[in-house]
C-alpha atoms as a PDB file:
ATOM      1  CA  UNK A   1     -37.739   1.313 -96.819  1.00  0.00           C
ATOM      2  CA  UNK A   2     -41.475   0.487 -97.110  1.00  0.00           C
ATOM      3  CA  UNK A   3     -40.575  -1.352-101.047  1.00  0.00           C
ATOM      4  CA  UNK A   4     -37.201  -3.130 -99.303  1.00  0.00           C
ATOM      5  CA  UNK A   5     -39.599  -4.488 -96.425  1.00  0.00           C
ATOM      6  CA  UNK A   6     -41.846  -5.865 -99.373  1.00  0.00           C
ATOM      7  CA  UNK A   7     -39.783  -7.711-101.522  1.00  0.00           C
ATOM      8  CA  UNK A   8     -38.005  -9.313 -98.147  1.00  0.00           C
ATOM      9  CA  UNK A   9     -41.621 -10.137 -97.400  1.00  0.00           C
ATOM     10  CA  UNK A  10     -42.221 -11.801-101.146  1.00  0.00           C
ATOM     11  CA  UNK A  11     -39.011 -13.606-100.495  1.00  0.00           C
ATOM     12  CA  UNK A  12     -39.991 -15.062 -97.311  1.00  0.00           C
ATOM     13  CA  UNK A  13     -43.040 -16.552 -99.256  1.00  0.00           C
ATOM     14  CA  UNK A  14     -41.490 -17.994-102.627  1.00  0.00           C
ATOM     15  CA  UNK A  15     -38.470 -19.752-100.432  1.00  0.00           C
ATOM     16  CA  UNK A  16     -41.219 -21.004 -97.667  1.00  0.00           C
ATOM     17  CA  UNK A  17     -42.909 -22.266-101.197  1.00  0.00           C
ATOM     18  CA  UNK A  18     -40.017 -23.773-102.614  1.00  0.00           C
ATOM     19  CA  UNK A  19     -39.338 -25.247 -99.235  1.00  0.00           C
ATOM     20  CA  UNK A  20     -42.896 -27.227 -99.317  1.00  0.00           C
ATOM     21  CA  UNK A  21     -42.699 -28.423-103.055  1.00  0.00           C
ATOM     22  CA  UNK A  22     -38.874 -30.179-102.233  1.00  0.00           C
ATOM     23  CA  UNK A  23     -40.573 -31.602 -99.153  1.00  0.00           C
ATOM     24  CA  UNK A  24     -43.560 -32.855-101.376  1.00  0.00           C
ATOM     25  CA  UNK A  25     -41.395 -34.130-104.074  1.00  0.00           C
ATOM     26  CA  UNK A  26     -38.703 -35.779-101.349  1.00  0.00           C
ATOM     27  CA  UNK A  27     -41.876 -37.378 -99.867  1.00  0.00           C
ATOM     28  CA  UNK A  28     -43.606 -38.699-102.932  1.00  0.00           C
ATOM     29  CA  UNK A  29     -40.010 -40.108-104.152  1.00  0.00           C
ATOM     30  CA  UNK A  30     -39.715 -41.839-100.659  1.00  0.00           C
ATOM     31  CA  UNK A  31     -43.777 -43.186-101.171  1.00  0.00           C
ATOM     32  CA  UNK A  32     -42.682 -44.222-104.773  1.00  0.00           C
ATOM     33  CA  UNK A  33     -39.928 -46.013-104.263  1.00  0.00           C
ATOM     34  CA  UNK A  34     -41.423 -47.985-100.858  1.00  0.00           C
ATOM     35  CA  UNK A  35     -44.651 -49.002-102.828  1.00  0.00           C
ATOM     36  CA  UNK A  36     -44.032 -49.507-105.831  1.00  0.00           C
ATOM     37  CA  UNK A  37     -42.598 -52.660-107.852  1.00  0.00           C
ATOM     38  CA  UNK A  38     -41.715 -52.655-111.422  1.00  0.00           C
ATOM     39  CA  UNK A  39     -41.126 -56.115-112.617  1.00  0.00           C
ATOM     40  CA  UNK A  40     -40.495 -56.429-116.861  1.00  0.00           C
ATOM     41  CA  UNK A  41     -43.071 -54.223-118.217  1.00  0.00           C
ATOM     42  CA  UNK A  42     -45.412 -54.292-114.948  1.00  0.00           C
ATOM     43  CA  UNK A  43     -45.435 -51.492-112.568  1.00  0.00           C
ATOM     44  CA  UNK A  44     -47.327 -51.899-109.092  1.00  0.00           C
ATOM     45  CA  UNK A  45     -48.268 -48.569-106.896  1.00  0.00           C
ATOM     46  CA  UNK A  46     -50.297 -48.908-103.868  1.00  0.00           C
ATOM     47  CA  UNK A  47     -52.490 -52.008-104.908  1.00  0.00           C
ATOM     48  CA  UNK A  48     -52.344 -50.510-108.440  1.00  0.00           C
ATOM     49  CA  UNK A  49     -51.210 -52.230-111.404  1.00  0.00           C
ATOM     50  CA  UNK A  50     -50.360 -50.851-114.906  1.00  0.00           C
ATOM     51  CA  UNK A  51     -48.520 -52.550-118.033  1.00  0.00           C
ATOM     52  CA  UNK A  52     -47.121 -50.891-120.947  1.00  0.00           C
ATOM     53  CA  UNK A  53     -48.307 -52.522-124.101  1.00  0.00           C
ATOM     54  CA  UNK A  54     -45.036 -53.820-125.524  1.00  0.00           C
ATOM     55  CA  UNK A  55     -46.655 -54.673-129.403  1.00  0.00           C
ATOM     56  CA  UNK A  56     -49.998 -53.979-131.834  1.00  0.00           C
ATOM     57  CA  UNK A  57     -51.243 -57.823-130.868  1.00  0.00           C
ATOM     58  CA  UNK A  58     -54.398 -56.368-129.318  1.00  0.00           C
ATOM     59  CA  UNK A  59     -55.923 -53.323-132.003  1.00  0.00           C
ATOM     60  CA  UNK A  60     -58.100 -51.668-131.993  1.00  0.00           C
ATOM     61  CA  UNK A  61     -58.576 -52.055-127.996  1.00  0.00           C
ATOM     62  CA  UNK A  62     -55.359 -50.698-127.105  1.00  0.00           C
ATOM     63  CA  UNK A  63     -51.985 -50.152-128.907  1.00  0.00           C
ATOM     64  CA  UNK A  64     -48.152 -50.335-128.540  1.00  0.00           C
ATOM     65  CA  UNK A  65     -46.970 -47.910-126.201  1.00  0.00           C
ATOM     66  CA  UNK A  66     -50.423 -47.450-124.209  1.00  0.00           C
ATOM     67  CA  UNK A  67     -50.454 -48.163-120.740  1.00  0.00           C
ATOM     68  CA  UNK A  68     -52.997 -50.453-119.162  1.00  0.00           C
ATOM     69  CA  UNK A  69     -54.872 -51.305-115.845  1.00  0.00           C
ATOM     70  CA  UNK A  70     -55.590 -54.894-114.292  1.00  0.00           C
ATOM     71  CA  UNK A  71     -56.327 -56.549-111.448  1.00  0.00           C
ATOM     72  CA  UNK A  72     -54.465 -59.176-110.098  1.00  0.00           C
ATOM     73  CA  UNK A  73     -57.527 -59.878-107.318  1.00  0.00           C
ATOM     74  CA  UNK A  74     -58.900 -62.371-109.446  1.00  0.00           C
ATOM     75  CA  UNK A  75     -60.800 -65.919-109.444  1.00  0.00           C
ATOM     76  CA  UNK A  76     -59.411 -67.670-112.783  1.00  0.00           C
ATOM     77  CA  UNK A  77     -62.027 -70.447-112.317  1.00  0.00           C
ATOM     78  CA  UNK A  78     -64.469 -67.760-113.029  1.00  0.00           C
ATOM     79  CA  UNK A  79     -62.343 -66.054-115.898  1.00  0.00           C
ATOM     80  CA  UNK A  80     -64.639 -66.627-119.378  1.00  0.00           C
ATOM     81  CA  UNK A  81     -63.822 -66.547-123.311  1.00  0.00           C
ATOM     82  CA  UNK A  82     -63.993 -62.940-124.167  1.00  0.00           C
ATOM     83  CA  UNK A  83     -61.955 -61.698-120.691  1.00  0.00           C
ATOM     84  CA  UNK A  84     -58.684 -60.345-121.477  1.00  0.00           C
ATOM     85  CA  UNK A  85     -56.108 -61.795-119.272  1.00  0.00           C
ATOM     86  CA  UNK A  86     -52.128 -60.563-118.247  1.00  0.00           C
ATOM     87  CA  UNK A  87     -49.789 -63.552-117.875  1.00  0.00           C
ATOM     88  CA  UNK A  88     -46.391 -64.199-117.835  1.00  0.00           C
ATOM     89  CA  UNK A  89     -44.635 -66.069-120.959  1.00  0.00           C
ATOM     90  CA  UNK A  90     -41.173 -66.714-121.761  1.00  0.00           C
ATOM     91  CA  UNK A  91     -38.922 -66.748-124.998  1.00  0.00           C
ATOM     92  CA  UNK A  92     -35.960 -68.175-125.605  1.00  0.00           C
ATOM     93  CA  UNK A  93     -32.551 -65.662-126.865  1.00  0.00           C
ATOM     94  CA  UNK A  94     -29.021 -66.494-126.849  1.00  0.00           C
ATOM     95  CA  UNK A  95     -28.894 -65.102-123.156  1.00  0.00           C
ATOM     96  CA  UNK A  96     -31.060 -67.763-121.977  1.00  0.00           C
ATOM     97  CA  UNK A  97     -34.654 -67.360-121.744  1.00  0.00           C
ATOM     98  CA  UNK A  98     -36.586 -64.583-120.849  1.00  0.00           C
ATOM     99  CA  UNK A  99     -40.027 -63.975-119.207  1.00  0.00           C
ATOM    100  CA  UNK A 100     -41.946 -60.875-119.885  1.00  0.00           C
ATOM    101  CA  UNK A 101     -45.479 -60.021-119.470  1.00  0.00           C
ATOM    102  CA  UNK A 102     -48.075 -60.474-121.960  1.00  0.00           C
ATOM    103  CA  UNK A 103     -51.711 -59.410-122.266  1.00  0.00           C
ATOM    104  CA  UNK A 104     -54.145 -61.946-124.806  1.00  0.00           C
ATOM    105  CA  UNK A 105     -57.611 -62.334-125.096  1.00  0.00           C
ATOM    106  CA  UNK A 106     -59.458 -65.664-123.840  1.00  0.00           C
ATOM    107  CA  UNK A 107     -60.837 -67.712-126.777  1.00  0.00           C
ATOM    108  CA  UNK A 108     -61.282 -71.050-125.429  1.00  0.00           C
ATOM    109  CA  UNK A 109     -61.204 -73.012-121.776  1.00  0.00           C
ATOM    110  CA  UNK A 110     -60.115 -76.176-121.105  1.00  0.00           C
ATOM    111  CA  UNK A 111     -61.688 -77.096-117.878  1.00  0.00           C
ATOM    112  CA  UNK A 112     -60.986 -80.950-118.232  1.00  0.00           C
ATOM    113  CA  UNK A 113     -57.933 -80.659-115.531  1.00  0.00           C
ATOM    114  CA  UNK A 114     -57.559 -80.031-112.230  1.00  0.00           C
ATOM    115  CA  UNK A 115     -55.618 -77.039-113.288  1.00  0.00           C
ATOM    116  CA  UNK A 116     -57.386 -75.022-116.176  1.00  0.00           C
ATOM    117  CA  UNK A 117     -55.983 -73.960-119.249  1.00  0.00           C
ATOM    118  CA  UNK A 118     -56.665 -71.185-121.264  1.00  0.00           C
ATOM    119  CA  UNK A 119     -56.271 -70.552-125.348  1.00  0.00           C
ATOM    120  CA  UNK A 120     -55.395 -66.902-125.758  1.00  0.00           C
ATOM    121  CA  UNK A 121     -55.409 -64.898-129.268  1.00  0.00           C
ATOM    122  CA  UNK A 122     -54.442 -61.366-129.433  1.00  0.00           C
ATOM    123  CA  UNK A 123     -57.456 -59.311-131.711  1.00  0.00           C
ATOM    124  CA  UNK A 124     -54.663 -58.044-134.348  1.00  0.00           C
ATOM    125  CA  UNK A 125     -53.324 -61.245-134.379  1.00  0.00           C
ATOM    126  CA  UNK A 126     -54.046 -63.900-137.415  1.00  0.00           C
ATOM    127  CA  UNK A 127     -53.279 -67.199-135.251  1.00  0.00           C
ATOM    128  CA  UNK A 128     -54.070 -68.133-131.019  1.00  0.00           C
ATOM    129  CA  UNK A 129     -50.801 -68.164-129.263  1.00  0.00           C
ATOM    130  CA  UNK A 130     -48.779 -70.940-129.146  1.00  0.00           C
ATOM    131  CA  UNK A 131     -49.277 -72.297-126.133  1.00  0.00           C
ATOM    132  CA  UNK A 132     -51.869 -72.889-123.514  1.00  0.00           C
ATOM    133  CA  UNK A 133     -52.009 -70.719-120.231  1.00  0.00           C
ATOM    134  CA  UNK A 134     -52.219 -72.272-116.985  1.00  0.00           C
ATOM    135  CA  UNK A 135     -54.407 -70.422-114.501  1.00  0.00           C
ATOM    136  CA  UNK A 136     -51.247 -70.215-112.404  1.00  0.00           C
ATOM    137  CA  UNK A 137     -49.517 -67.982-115.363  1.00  0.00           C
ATOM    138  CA  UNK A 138     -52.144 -65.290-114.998  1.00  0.00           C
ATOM    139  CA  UNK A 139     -50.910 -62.447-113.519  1.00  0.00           C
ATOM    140  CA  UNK A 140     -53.944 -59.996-113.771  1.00  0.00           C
ATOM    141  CA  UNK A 141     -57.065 -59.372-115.748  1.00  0.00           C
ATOM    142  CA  UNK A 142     -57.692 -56.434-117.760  1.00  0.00           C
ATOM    143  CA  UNK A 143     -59.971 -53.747-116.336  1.00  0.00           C
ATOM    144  CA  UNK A 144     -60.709 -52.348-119.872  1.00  0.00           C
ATOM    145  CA  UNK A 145     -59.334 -48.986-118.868  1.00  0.00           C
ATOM    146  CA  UNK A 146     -56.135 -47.703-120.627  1.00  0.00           C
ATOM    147  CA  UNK A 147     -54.116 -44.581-121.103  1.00  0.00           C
ATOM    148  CA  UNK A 148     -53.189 -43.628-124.169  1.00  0.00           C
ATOM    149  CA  UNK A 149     -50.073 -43.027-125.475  1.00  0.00           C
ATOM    150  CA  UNK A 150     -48.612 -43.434-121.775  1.00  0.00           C
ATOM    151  CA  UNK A 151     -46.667 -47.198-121.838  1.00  0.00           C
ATOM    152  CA  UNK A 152     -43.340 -45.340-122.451  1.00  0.00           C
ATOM    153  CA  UNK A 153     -43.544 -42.482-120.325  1.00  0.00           C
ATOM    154  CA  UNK A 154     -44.513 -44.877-117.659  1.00  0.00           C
ATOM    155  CA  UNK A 155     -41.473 -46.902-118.304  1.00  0.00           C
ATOM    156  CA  UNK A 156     -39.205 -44.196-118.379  1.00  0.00           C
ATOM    157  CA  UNK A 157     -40.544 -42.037-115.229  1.00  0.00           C
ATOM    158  CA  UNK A 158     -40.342 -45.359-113.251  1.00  0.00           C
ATOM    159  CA  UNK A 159     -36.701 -46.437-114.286  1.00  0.00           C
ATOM    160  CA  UNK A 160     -35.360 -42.816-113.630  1.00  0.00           C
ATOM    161  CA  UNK A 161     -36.757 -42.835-110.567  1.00  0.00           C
ATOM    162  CA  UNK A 162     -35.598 -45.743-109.706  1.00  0.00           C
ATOM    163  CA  UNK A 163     -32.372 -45.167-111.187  1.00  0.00           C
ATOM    164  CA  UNK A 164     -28.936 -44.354-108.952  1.00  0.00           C
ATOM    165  CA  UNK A 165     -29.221 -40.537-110.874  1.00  0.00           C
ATOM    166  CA  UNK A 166     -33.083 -40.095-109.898  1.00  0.00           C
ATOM    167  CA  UNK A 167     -32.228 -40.982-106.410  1.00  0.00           C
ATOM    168  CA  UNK A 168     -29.343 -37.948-106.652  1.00  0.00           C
ATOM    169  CA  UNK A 169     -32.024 -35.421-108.246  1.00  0.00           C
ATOM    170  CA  UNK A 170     -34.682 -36.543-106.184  1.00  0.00           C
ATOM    171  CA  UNK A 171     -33.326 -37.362-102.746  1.00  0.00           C
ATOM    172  CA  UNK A 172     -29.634 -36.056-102.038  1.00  0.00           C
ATOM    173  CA  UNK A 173     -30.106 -32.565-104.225  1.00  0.00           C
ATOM    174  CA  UNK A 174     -33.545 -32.038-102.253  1.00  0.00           C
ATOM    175  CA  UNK A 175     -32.092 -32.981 -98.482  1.00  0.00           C
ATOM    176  CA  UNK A 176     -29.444 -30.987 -98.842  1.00  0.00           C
ATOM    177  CA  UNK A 177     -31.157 -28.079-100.463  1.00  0.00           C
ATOM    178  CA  UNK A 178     -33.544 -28.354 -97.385  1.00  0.00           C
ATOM    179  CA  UNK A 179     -30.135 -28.515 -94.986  1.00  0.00           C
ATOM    180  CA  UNK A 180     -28.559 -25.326 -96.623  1.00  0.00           C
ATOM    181  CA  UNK A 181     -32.048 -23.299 -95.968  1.00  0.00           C
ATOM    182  CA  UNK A 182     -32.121 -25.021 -92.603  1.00  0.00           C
ATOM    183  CA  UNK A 183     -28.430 -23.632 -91.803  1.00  0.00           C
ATOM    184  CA  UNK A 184     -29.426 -20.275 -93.497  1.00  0.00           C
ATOM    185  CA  UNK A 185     -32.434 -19.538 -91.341  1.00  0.00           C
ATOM    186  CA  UNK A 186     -30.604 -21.048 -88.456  1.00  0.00           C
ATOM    187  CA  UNK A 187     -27.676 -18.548 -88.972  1.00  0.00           C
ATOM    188  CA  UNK A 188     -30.313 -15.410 -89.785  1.00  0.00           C
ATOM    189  CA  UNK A 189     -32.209 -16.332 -86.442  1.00  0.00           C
ATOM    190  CA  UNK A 190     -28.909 -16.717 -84.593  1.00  0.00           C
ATOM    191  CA  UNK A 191     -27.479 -12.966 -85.896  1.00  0.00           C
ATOM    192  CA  UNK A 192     -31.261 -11.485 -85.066  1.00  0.00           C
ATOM    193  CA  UNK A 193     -30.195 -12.632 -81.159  1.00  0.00           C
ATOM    194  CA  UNK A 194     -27.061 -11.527 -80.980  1.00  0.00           C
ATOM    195  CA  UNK A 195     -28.621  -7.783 -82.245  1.00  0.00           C
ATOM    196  CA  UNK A 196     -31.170  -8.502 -79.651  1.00  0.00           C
ATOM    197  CA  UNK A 197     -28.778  -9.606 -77.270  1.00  0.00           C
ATOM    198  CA  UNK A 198     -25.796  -6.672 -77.933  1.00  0.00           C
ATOM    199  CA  UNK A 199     -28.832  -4.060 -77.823  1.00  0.00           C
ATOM    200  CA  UNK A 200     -30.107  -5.743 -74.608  1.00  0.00           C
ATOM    201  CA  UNK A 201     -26.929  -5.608 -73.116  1.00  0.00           C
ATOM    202  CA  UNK A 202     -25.951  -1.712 -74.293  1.00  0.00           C
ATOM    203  CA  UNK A 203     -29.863  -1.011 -72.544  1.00  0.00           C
ATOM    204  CA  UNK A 204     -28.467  -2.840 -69.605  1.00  0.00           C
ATOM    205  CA  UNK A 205     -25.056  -0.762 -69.233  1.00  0.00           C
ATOM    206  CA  UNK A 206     -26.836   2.528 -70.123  1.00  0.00           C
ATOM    207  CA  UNK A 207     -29.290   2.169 -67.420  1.00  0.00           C
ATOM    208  CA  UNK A 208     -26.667   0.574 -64.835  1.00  0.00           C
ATOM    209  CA  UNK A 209     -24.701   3.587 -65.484  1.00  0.00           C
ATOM    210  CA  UNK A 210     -27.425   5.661 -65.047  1.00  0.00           C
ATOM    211  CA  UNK A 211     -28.478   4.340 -61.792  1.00  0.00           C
ATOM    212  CA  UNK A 212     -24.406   4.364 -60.831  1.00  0.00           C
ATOM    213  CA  UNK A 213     -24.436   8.423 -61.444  1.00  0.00           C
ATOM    214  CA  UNK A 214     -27.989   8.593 -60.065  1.00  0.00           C
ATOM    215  CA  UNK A 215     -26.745   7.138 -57.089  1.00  0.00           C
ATOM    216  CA  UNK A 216     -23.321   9.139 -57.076  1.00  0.00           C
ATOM    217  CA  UNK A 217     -25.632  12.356 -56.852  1.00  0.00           C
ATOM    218  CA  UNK A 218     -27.652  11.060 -53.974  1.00  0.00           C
ATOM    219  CA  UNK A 219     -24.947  10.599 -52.175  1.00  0.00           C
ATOM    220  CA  UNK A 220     -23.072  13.881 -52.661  1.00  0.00           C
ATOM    221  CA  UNK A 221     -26.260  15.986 -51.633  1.00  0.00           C
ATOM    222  CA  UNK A 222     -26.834  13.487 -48.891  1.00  0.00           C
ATOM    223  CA  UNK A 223     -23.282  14.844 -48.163  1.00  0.00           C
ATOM    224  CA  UNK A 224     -23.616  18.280 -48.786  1.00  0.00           C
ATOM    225  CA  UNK A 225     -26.666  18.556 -46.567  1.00  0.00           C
ATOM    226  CA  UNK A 226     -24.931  16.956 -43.606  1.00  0.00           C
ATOM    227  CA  UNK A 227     -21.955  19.466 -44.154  1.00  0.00           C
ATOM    228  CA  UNK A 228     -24.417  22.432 -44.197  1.00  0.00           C
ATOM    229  CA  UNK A 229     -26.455  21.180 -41.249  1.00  0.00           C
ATOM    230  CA  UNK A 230     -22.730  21.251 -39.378  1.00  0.00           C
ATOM    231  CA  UNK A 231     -21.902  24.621 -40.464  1.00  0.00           C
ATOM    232  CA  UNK A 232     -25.575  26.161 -39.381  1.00  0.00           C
ATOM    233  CA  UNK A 233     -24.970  24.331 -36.252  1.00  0.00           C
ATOM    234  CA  UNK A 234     -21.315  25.896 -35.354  1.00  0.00           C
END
């Protein structure tokens, strides 16, 4: 008895556990997906940008598949040669041209314009890019911190989520887990009262029935004593 009460004890705990971690993963799913943004190889979470490093352009600071921090609270008037800058570029396919995200270091600043201009270089690379930048192309500014190795999981984590079969897993398998333990406890508190209830109501007829025969007797040697008081009398 004292070993069934246990494990129904330990039971209680790991599905109250269980119960929490859905809760915390439904809820971090629902934060996720309200804050954050992934646009090309950007993701934004909560004021927090990271890129995954799409090429080798920038050895030996960081590498293909890394993923790295900037801010995109800048000033570019006060951006300087040496600052590694995010901004968005372009190429040109047979779909039609596409922009992505690209992360260069600042060689050279034309200040000449109105608008400023920047000549970017990535450290692996032999040549500067192409093209000038215009400070309205910058998207962010390197922070110097990355994470090694962690572009690609990045990527991946964030398009699952994001993706029709991460909101199954994450949202509909969860709520409804949480709704079948809902209806479970609901149905184990609802048989506890009706055991309550049926035992009440068995107290409740035992001791009406008790008071019915308690009463019965009363009444009979309430009638017995007036007969005997008759027959002393005659």
């Amino acid at each position: 008895m004292g070993q069934s009460m246990e494990n129904k004890a330990t039971l209680k705990k790991v599905l109250n556990i269980v119960f929490y971690v859905v809760l915390a993963i439904v809820f971090i799913y629902a934060i996720f997906g309200l804050f954050s943004k992934k646009d090309s190889n950007s993701i934004s979470f909560l004021g927090i940008t990271s890129m995954a490093v799409q090429s080798d352009s920038m050895l030996p600071e960081f590498a293909e598949g890394d993923l790295i921090f900037v801010k995109t609270d800048f000033n570019a008037k006060e951006l300087v040669e040496g600052d590694v800058i995010t901004y968005q570029d372009f190429m040109i396919t047979e779909d039609g041209v596409v922009t992505y995200y690209n992360t260069h270091r600042i060689i050279d600043v034309d200040d000449t314009n109105e608008v400023w201009r920047f000549v970017t270089k990535g450290d692996n690379n032999l040549t500067q890019d192409p093209r000038q930048i215009l400070e309205t192309e910058i998207y962010g500014v390197w922070t110097e911190k990355s994470w090694t190795g962690f572009g690609k999981f990045a990527d991946s984590i964030t398009d699952f989520l994001k993706s029709s079969l991460g909101f199954f897993l994450f949202i509909v398998v969860p709520c409804l887990a949480l709704l079948v333990y809902e209806v479970i406890k609901f149905m184990k508190v609802y048989a506890a009262y009706n055991v309550q209830k049926n035992t009440q109501d068995r107290v409740k007829m035992q001791e009406e029935a008790l008071a019915a025969a308690k009463a019965q007797l009363e009444a009979e040697a309430v009638t017995k004593a007036e007969k005997d008081n008759k027959d002393q009398q005659k």
